[in-house]
PDB file of N, CA and C in Angstrom:
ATOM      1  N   UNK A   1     -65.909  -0.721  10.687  1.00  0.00           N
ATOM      2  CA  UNK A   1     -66.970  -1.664  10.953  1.00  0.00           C
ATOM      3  C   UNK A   1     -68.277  -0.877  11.046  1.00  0.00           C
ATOM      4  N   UNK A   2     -69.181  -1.349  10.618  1.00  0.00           N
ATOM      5  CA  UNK A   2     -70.527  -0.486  10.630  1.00  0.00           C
ATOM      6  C   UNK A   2     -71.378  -0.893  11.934  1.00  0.00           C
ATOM      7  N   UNK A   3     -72.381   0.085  12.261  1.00  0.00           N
ATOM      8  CA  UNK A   3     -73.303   0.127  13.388  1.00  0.00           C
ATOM      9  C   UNK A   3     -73.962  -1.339  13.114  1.00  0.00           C
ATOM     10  N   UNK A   4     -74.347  -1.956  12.063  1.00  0.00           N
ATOM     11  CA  UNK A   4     -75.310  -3.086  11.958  1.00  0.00           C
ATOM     12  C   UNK A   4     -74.048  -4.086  12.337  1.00  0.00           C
ATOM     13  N   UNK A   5     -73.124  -4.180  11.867  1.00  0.00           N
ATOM     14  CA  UNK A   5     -72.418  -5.368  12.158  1.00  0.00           C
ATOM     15  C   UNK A   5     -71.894  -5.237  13.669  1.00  0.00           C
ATOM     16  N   UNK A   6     -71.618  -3.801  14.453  1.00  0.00           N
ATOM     17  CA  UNK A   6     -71.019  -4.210  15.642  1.00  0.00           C
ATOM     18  C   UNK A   6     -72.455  -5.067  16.368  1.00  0.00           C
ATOM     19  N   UNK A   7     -73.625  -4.609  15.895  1.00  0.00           N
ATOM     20  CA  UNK A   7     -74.404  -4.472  16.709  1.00  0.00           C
ATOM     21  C   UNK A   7     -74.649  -6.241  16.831  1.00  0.00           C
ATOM     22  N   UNK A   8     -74.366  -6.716  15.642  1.00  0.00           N
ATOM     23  CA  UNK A   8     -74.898  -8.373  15.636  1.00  0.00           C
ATOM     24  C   UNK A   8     -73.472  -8.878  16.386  1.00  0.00           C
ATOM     25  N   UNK A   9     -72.584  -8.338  16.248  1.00  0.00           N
ATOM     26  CA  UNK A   9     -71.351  -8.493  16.703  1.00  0.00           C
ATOM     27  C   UNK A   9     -71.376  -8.782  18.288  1.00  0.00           C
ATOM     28  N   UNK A  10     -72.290  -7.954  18.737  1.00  0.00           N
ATOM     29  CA  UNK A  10     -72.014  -7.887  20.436  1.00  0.00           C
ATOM     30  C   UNK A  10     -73.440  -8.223  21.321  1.00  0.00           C
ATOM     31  N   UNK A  11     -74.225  -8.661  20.145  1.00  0.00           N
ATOM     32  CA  UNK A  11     -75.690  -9.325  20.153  1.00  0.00           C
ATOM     33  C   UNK A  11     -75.042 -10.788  20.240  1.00  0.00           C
ATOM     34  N   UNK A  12     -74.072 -11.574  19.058  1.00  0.00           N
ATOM     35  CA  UNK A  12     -73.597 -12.727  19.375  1.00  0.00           C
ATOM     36  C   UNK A  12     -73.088 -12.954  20.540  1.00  0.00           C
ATOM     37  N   UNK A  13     -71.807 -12.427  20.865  1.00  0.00           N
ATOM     38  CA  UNK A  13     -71.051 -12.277  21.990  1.00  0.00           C
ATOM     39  C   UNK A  13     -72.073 -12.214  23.500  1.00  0.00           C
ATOM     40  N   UNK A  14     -73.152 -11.483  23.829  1.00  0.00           N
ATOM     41  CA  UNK A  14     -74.310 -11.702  24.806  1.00  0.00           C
ATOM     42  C   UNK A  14     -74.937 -13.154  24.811  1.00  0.00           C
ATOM     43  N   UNK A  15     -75.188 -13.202  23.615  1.00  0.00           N
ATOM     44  CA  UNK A  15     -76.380 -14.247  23.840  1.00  0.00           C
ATOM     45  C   UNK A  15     -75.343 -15.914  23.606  1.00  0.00           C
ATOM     46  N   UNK A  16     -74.203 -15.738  23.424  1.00  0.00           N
ATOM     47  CA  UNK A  16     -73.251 -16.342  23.956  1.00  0.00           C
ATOM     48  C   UNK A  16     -72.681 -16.895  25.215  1.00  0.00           C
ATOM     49  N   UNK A  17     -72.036 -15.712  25.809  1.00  0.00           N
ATOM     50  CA  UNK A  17     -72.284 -15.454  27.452  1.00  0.00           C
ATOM     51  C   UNK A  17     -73.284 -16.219  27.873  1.00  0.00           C
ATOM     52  N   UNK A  18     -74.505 -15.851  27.407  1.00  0.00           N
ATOM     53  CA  UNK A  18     -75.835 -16.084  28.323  1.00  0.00           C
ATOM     54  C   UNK A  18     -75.520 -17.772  28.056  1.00  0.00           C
ATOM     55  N   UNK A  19     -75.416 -18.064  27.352  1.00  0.00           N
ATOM     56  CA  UNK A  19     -75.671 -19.783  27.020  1.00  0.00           C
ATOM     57  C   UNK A  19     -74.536 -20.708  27.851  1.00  0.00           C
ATOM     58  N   UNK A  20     -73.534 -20.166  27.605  1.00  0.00           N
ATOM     59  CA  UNK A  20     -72.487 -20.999  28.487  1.00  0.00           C
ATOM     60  C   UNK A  20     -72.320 -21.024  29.793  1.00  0.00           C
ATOM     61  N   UNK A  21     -72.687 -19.446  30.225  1.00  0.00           N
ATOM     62  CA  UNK A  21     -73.035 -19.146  31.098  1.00  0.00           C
ATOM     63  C   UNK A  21     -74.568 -20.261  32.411  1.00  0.00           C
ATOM     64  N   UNK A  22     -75.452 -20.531  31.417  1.00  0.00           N
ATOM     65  CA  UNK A  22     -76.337 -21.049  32.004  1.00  0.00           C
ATOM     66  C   UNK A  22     -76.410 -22.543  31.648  1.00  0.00           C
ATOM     67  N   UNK A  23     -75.618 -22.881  30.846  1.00  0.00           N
ATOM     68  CA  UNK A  23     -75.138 -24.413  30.708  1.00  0.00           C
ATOM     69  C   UNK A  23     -74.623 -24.962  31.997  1.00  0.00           C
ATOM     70  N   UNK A  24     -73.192 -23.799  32.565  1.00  0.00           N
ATOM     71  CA  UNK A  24     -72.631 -23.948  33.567  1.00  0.00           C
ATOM     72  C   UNK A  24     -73.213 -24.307  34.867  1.00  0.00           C
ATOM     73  N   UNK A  25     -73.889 -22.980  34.819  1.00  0.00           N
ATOM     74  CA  UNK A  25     -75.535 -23.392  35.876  1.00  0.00           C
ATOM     75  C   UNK A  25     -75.865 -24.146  36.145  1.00  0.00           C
ATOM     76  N   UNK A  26     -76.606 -25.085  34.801  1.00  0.00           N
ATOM     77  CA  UNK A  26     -77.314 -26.139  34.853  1.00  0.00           C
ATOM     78  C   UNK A  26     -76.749 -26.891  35.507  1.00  0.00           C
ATOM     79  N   UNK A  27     -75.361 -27.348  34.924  1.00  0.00           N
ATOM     80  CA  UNK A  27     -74.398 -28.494  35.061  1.00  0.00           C
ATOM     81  C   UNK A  27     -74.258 -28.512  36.908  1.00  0.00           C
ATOM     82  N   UNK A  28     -73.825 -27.141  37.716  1.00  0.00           N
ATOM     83  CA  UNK A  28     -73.481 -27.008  38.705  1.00  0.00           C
ATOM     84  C   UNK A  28     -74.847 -27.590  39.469  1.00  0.00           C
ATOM     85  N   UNK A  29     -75.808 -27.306  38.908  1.00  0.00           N
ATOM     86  CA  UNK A  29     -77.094 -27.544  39.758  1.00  0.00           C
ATOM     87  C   UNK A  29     -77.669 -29.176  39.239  1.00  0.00           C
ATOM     88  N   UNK A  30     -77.193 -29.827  38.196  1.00  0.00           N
ATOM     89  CA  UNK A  30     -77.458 -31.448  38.346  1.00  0.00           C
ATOM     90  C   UNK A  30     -76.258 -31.981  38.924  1.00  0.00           C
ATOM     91  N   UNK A  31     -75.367 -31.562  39.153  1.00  0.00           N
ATOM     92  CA  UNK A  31     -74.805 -31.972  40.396  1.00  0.00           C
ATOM     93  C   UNK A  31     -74.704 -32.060  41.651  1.00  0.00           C
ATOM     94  N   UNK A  32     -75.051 -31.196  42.141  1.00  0.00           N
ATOM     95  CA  UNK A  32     -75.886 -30.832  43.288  1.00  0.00           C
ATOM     96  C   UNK A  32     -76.968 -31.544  43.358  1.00  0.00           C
ATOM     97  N   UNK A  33     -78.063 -32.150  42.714  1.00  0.00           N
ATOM     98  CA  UNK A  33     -78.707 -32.730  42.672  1.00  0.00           C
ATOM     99  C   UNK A  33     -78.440 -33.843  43.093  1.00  0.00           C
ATOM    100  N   UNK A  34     -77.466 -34.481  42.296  1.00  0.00           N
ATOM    101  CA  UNK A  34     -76.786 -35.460  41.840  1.00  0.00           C
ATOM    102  C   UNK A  34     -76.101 -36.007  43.543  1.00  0.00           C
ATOM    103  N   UNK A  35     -75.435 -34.940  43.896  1.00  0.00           N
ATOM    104  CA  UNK A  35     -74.833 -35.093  45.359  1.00  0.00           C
ATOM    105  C   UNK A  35     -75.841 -35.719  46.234  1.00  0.00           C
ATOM    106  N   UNK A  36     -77.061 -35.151  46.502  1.00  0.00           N
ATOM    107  CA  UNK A  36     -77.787 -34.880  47.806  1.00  0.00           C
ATOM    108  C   UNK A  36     -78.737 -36.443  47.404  1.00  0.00           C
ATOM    109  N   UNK A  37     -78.776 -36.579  45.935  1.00  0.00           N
ATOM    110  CA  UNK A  37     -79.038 -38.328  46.111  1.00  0.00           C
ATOM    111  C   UNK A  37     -78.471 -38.913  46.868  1.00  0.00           C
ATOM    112  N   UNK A  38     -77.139 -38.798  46.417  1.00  0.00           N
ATOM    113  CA  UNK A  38     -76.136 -39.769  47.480  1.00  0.00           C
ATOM    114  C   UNK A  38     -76.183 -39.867  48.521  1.00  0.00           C
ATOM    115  N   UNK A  39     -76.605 -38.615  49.400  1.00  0.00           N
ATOM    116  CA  UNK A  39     -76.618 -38.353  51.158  1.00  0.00           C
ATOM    117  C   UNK A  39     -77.947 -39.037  51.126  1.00  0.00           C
ATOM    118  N   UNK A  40     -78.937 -38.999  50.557  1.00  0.00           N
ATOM    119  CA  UNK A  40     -80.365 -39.463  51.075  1.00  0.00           C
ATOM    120  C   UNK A  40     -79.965 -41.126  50.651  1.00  0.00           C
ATOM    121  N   UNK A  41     -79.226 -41.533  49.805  1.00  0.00           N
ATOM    122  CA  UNK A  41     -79.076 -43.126  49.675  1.00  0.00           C
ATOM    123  C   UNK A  41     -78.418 -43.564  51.216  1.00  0.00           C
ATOM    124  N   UNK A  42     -77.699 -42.978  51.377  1.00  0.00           N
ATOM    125  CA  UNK A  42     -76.276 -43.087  52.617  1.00  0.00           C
ATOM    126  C   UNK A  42     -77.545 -43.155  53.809  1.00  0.00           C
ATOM    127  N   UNK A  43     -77.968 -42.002  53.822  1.00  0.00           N
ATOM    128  CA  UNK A  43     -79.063 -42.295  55.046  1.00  0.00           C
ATOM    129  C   UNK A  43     -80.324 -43.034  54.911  1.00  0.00           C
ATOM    130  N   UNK A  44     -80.811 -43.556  53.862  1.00  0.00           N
ATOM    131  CA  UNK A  44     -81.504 -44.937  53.769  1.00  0.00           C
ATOM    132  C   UNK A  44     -80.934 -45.698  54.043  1.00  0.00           C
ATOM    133  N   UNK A  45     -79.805 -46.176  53.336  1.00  0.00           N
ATOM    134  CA  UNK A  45     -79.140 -47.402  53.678  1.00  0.00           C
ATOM    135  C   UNK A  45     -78.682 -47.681  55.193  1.00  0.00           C
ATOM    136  N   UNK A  46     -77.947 -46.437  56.007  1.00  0.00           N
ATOM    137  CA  UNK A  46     -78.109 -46.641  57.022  1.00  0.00           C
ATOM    138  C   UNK A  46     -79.528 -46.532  58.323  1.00  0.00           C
ATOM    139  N   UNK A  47     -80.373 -46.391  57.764  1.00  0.00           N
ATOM    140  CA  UNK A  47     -81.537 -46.706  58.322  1.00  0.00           C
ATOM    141  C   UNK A  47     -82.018 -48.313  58.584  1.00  0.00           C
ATOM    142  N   UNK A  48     -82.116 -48.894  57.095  1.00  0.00           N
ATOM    143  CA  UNK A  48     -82.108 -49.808  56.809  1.00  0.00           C
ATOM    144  C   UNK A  48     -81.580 -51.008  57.480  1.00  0.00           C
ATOM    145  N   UNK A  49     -79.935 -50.903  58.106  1.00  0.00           N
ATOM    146  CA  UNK A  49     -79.189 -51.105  58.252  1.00  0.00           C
ATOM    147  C   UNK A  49     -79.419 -50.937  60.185  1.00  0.00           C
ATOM    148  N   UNK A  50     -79.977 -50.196  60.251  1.00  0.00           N
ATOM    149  CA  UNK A  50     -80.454 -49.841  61.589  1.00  0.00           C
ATOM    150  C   UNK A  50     -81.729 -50.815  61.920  1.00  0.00           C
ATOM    151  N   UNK A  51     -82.634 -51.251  61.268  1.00  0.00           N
ATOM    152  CA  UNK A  51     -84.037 -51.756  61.349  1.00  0.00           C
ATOM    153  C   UNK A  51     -83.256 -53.335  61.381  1.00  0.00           C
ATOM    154  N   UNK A  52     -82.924 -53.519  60.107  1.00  0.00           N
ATOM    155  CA  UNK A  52     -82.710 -54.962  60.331  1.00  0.00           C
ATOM    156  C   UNK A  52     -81.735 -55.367  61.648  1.00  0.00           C
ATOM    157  N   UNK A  53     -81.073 -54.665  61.673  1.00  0.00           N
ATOM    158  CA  UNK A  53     -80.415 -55.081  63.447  1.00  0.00           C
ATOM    159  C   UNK A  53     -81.173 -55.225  64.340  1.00  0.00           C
ATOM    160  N   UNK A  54     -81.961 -54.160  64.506  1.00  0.00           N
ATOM    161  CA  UNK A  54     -83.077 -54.315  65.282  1.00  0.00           C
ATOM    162  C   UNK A  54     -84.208 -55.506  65.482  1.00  0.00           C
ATOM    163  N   UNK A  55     -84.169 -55.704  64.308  1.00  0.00           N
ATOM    164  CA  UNK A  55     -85.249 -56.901  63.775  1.00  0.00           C
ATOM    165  C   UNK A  55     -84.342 -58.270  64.462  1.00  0.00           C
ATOM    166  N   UNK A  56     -83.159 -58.386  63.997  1.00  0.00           N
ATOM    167  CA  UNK A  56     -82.081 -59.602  64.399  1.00  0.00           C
ATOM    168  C   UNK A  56     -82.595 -59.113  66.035  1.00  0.00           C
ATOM    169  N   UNK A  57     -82.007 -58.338  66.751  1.00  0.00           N
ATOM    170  CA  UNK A  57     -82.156 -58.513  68.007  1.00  0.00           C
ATOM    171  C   UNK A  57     -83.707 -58.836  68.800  1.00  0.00           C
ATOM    172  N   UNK A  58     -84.190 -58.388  68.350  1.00  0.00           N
ATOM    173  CA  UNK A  58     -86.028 -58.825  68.099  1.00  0.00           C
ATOM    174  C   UNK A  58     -86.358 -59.994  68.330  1.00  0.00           C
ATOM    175  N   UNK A  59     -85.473 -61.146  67.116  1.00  0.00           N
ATOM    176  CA  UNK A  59     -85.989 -62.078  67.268  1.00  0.00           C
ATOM    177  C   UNK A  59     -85.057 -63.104  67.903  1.00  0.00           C
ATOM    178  N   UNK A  60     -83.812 -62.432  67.953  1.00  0.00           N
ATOM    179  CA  UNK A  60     -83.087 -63.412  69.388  1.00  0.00           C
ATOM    180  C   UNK A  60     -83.760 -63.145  70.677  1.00  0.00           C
ATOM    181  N   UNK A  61     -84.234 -61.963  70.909  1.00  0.00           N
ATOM    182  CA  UNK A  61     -84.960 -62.131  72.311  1.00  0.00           C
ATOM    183  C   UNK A  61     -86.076 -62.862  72.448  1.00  0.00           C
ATOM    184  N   UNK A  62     -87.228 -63.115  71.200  1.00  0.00           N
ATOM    185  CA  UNK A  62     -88.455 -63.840  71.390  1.00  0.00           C
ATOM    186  C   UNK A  62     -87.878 -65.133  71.249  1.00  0.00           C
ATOM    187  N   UNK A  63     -86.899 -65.602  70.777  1.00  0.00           N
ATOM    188  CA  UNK A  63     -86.346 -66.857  70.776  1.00  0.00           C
ATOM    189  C   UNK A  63     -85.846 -67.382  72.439  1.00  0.00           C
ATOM    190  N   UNK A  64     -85.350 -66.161  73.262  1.00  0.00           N
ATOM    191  CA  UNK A  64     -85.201 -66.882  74.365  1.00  0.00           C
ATOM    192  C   UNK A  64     -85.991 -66.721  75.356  1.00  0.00           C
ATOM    193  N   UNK A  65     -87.172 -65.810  75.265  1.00  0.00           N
ATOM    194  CA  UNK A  65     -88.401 -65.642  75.691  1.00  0.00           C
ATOM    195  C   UNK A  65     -89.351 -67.138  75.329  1.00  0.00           C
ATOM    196  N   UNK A  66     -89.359 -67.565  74.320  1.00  0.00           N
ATOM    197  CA  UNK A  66     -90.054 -68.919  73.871  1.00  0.00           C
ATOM    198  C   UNK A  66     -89.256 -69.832  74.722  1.00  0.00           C
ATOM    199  N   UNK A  67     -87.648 -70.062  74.990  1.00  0.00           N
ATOM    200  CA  UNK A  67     -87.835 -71.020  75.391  1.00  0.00           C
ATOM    201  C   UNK A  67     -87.800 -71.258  77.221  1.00  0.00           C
ATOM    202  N   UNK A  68     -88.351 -70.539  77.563  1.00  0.00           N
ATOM    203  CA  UNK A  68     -88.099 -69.815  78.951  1.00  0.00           C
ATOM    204  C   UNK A  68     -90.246 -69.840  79.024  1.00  0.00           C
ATOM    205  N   UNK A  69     -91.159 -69.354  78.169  1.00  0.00           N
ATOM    206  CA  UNK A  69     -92.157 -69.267  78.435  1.00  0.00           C
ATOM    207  C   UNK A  69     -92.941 -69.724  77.311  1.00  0.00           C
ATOM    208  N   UNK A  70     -93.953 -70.133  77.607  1.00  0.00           N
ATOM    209  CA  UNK A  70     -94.942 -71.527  77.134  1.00  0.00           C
ATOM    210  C   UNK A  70     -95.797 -70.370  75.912  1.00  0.00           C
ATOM    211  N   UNK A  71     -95.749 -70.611  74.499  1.00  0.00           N
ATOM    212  CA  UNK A  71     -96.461 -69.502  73.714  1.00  0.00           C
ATOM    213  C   UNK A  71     -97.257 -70.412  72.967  1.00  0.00           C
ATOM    214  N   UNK A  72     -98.358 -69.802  72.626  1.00  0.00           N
ATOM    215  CA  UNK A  72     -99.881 -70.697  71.909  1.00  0.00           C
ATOM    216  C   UNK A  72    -100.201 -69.667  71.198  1.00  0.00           C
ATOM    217  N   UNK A  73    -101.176 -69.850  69.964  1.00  0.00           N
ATOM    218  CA  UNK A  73    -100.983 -68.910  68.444  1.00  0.00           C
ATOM    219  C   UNK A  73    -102.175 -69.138  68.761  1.00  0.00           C
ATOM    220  N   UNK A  74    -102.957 -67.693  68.776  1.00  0.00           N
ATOM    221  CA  UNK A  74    -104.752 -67.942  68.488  1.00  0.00           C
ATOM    222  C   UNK A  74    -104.754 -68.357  66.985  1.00  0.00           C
ATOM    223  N   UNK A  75    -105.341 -68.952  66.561  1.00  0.00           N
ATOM    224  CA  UNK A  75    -105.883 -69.099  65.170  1.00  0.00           C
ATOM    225  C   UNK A  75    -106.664 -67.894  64.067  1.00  0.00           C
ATOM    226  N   UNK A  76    -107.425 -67.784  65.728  1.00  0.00           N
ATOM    227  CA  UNK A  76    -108.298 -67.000  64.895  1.00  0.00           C
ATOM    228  C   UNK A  76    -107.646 -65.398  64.559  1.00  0.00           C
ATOM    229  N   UNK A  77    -106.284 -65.053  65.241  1.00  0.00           N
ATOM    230  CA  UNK A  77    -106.179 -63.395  65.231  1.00  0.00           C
ATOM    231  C   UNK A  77    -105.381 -63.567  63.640  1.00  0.00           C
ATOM    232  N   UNK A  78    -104.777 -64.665  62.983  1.00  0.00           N
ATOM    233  CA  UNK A  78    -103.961 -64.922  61.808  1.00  0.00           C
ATOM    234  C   UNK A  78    -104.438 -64.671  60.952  1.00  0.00           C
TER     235      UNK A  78
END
């Protein structure tokens, strides 16, 4: 085998490596990506999920606050 051919020979074989190599990468790292969406959806949703309860309990209490105490709407603060 001659010096020019090992040389393209093991020039392929590198720049080979390098490609699959950093495909792999990629792949490992849009997944990872891919993951930590999920945790930030999970903890929106349970946020979310947190507020509107809150909100429900909110307005069962002004509901029995209204009917327990006499409430009048300025006009003008609307």
């Amino acid at each position: 085998m001659s010096t020019k051919s090992k040389i393209t020979f093991f020039t392929t074989v590198a720049v080979t490596a390098g490609v699959v190599y950093g495909v792999h990468w990629l792949q490992k790292t849009e997944q990872q990506q891919m993951h930590a969406g999920v945790l930030r959806d999970a903890e929106r949703m349970r946020v979310r999920k947190e507020r509107e309860l809150e909100l429900i309990a909110q307005q069962e209490l002004q509901k029995q606050y209204e009917k327990v105490q006499t409430v009048t709407r300025d006009e003008s603060e609307s």
